[in-house]
PDB file of N, CA and C in Angstrom:
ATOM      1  N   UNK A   1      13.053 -55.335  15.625  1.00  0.00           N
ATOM      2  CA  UNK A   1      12.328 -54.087  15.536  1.00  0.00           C
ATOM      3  C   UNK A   1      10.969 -54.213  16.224  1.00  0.00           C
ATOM      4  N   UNK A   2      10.616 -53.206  16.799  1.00  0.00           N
ATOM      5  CA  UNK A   2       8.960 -53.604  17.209  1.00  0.00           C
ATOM      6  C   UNK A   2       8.149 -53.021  16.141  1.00  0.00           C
ATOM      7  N   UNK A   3       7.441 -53.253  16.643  1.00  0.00           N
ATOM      8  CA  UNK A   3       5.579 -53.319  15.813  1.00  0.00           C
ATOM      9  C   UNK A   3       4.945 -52.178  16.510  1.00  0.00           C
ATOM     10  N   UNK A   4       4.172 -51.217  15.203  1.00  0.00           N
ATOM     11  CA  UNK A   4       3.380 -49.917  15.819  1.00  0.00           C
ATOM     12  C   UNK A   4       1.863 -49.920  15.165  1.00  0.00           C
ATOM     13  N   UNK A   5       0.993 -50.079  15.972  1.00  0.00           N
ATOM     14  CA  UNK A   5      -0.627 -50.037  15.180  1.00  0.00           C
ATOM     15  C   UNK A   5      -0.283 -48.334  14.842  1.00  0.00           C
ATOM     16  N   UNK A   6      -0.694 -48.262  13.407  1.00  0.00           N
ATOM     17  CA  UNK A   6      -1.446 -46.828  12.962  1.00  0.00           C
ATOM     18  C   UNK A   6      -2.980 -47.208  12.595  1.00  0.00           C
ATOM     19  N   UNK A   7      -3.717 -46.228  13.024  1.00  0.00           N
ATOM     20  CA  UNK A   7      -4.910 -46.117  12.820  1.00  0.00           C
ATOM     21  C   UNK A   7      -5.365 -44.515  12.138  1.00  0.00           C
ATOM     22  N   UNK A   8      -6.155 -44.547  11.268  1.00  0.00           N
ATOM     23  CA  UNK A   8      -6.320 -43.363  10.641  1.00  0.00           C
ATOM     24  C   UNK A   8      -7.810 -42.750  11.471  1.00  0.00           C
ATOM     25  N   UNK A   9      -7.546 -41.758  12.170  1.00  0.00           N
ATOM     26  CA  UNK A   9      -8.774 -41.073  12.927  1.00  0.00           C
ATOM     27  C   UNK A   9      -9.154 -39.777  11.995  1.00  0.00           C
ATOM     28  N   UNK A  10      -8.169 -38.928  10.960  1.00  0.00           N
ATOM     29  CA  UNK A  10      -9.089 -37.741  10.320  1.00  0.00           C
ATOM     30  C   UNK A  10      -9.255 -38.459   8.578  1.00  0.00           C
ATOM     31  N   UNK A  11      -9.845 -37.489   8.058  1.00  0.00           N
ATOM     32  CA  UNK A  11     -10.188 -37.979   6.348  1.00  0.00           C
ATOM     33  C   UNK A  11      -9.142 -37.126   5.712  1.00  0.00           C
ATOM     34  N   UNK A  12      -8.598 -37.856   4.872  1.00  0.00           N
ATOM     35  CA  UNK A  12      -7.258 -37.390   3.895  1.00  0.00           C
ATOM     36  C   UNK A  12      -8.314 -36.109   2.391  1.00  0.00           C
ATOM     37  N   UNK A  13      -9.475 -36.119   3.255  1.00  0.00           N
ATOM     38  CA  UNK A  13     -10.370 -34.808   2.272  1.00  0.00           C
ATOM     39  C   UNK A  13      -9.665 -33.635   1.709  1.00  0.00           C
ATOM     40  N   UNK A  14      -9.253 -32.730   1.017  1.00  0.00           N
ATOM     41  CA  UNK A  14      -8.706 -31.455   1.560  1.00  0.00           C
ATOM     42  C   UNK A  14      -7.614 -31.192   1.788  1.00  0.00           C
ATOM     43  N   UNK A  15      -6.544 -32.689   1.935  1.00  0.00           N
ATOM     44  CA  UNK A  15      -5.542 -32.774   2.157  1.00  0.00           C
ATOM     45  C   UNK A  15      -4.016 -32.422   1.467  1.00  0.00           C
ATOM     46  N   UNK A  16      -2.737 -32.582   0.849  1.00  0.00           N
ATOM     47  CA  UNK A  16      -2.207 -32.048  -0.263  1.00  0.00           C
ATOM     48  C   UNK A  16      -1.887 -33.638  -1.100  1.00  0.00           C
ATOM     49  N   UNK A  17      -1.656 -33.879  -2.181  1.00  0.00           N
ATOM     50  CA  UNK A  17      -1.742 -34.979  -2.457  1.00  0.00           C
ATOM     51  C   UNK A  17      -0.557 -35.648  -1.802  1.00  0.00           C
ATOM     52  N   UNK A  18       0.756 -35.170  -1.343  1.00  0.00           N
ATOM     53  CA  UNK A  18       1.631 -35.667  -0.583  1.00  0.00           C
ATOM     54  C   UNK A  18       1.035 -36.515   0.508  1.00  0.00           C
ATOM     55  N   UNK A  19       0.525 -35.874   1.309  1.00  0.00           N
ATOM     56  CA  UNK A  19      -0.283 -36.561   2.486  1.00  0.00           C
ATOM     57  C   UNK A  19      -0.915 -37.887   2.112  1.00  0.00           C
ATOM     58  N   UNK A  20      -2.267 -37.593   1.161  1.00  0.00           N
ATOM     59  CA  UNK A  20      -2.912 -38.595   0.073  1.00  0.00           C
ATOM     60  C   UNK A  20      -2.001 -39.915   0.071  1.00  0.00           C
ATOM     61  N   UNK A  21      -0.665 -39.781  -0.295  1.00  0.00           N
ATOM     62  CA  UNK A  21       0.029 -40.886  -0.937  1.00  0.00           C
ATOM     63  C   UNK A  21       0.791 -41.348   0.328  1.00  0.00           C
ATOM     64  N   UNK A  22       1.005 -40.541   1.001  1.00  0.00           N
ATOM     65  CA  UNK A  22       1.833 -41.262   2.096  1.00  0.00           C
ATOM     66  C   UNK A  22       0.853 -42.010   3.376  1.00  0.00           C
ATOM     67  N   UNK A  23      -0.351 -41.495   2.907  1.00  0.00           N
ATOM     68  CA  UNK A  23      -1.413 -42.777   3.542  1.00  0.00           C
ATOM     69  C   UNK A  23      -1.571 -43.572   2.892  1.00  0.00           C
ATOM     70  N   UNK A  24      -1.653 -43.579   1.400  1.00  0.00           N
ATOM     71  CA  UNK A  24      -1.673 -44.835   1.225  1.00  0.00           C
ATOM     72  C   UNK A  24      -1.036 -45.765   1.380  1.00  0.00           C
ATOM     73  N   UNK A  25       0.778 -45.178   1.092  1.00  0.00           N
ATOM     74  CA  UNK A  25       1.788 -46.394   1.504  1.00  0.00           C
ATOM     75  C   UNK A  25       1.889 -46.616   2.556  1.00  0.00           C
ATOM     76  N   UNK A  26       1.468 -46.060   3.850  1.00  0.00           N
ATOM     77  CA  UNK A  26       1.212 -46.714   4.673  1.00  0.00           C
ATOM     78  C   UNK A  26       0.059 -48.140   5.107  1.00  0.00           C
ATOM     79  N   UNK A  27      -0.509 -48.019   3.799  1.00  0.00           N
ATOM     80  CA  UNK A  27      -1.924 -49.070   3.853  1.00  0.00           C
ATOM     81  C   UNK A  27      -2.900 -48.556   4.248  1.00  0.00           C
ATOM     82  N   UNK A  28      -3.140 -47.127   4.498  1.00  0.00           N
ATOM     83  CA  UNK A  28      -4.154 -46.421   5.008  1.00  0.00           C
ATOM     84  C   UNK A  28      -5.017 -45.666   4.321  1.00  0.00           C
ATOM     85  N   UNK A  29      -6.598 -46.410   3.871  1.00  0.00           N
ATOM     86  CA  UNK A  29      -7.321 -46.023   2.831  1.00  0.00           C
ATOM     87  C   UNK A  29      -8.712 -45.475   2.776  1.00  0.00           C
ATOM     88  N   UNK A  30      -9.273 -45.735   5.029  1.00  0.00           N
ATOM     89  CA  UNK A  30     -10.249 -45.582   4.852  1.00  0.00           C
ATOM     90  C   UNK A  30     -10.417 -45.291   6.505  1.00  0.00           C
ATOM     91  N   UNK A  31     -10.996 -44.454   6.815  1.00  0.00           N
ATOM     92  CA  UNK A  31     -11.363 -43.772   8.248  1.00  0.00           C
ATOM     93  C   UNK A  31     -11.169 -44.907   9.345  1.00  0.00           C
ATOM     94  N   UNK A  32     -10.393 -44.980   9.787  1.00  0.00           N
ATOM     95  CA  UNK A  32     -10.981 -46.252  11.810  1.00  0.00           C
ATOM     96  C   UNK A  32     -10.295 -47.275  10.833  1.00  0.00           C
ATOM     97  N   UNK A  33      -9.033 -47.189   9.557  1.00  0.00           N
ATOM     98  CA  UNK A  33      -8.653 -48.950   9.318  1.00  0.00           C
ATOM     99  C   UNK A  33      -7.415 -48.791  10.282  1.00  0.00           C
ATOM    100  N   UNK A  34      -6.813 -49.723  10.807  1.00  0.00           N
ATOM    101  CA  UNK A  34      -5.724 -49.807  11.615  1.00  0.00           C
ATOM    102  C   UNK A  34      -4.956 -50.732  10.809  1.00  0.00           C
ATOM    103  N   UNK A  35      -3.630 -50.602  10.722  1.00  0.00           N
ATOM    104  CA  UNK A  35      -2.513 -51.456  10.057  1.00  0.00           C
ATOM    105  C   UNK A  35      -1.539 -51.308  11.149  1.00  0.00           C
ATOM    106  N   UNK A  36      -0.820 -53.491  11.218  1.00  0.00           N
ATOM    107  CA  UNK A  36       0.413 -52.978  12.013  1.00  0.00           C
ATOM    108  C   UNK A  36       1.576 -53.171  11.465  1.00  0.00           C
ATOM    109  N   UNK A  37       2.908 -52.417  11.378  1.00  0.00           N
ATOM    110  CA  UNK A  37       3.512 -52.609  10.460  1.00  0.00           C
ATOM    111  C   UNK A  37       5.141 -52.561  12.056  1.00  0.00           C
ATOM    112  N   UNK A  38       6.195 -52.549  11.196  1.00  0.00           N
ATOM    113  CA  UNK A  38       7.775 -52.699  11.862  1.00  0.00           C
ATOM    114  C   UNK A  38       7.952 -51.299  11.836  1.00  0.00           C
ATOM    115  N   UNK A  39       8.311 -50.881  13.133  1.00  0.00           N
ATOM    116  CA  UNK A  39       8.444 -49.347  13.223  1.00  0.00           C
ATOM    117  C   UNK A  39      10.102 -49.034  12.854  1.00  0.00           C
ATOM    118  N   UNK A  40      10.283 -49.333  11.551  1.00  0.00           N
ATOM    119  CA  UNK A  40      11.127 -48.946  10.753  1.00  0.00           C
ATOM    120  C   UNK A  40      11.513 -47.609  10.509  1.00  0.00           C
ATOM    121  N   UNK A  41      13.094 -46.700  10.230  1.00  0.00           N
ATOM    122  CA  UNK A  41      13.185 -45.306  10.127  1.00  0.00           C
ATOM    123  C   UNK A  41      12.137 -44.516   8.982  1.00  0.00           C
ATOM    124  N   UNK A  42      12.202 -45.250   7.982  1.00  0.00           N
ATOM    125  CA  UNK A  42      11.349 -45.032   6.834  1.00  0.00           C
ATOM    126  C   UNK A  42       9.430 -45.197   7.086  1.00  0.00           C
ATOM    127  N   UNK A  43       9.545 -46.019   8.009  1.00  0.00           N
ATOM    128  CA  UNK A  43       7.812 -46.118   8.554  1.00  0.00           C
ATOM    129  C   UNK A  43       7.714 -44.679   9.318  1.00  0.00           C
ATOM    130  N   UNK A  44       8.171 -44.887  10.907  1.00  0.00           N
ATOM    131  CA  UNK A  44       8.841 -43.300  11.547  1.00  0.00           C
ATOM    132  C   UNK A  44       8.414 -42.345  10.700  1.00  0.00           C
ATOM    133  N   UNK A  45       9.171 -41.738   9.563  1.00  0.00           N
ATOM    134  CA  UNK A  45       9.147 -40.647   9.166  1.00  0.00           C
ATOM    135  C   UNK A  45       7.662 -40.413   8.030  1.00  0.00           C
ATOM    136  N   UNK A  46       7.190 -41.246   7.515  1.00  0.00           N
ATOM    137  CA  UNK A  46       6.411 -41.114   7.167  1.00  0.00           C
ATOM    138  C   UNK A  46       4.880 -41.000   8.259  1.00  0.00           C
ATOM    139  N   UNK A  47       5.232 -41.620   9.393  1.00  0.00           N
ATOM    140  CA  UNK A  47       4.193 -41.216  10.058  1.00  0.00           C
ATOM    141  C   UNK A  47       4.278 -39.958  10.845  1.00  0.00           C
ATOM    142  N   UNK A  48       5.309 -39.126  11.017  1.00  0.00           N
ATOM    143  CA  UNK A  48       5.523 -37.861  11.425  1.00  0.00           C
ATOM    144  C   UNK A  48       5.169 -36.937  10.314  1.00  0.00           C
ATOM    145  N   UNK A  49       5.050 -37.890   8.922  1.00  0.00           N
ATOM    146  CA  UNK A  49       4.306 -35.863   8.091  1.00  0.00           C
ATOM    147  C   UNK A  49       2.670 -36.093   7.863  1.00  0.00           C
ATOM    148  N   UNK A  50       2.204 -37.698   8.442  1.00  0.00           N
ATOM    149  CA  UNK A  50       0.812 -37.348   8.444  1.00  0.00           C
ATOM    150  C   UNK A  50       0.114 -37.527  10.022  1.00  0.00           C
ATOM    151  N   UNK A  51       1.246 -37.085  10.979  1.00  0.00           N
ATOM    152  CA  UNK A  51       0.455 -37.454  12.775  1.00  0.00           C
ATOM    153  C   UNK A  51      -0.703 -36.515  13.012  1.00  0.00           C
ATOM    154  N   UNK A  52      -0.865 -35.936  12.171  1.00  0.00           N
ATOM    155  CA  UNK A  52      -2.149 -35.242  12.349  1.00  0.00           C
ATOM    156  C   UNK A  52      -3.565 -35.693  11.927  1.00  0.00           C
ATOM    157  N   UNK A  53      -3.161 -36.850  11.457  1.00  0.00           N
ATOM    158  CA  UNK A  53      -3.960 -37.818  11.004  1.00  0.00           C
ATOM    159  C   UNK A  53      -4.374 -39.369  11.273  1.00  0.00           C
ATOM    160  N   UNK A  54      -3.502 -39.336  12.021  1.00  0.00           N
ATOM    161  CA  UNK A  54      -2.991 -40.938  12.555  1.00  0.00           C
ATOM    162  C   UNK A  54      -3.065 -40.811  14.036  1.00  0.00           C
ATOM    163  N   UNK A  55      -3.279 -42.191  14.796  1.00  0.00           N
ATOM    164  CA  UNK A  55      -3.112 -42.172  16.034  1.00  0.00           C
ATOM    165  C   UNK A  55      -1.693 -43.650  16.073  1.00  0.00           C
ATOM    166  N   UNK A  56      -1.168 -43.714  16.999  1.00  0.00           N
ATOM    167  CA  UNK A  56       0.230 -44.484  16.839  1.00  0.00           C
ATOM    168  C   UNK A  56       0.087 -44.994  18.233  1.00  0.00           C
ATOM    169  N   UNK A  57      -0.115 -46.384  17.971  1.00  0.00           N
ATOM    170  CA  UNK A  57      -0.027 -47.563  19.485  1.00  0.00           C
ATOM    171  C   UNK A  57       1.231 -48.235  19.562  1.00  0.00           C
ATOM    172  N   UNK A  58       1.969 -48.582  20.396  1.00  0.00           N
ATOM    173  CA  UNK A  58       3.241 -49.366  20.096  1.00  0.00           C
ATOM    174  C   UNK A  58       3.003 -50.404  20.765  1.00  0.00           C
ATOM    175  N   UNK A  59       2.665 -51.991  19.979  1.00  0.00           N
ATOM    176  CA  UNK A  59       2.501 -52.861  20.281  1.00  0.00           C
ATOM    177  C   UNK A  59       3.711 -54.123  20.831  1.00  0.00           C
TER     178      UNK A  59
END
């Protein structure tokens, strides 16, 4: 599988708590942290309901 940096560029402020939680399981807790994780179907889809929030590098 490859490897995808997410980096969180907006604030989960305002957000619905769905969003909230699916940054966190992504490891994403705090403005500019970057995590790299296995671009897994289950990683994938969770980063498609918060890409409005995330920027996505494929390493």
């Amino acid at each position: 599988m490859a490897k995808i940096k997410i980096t969180q560029v907006k604030s989960v402020i305002d957000r619905s708590e769905r969003q909230k939680r699916t940054m966190k399981a992504l490891g994403l807790n705090k403005l500019n942290q970057s995590v790299e994780v296995e671009a897994n179907a289950a990683i994938i889809g969770m980063v498609r309901k918060v890409n409005h929030l995330v920027a996505i590098e494929a390493i």
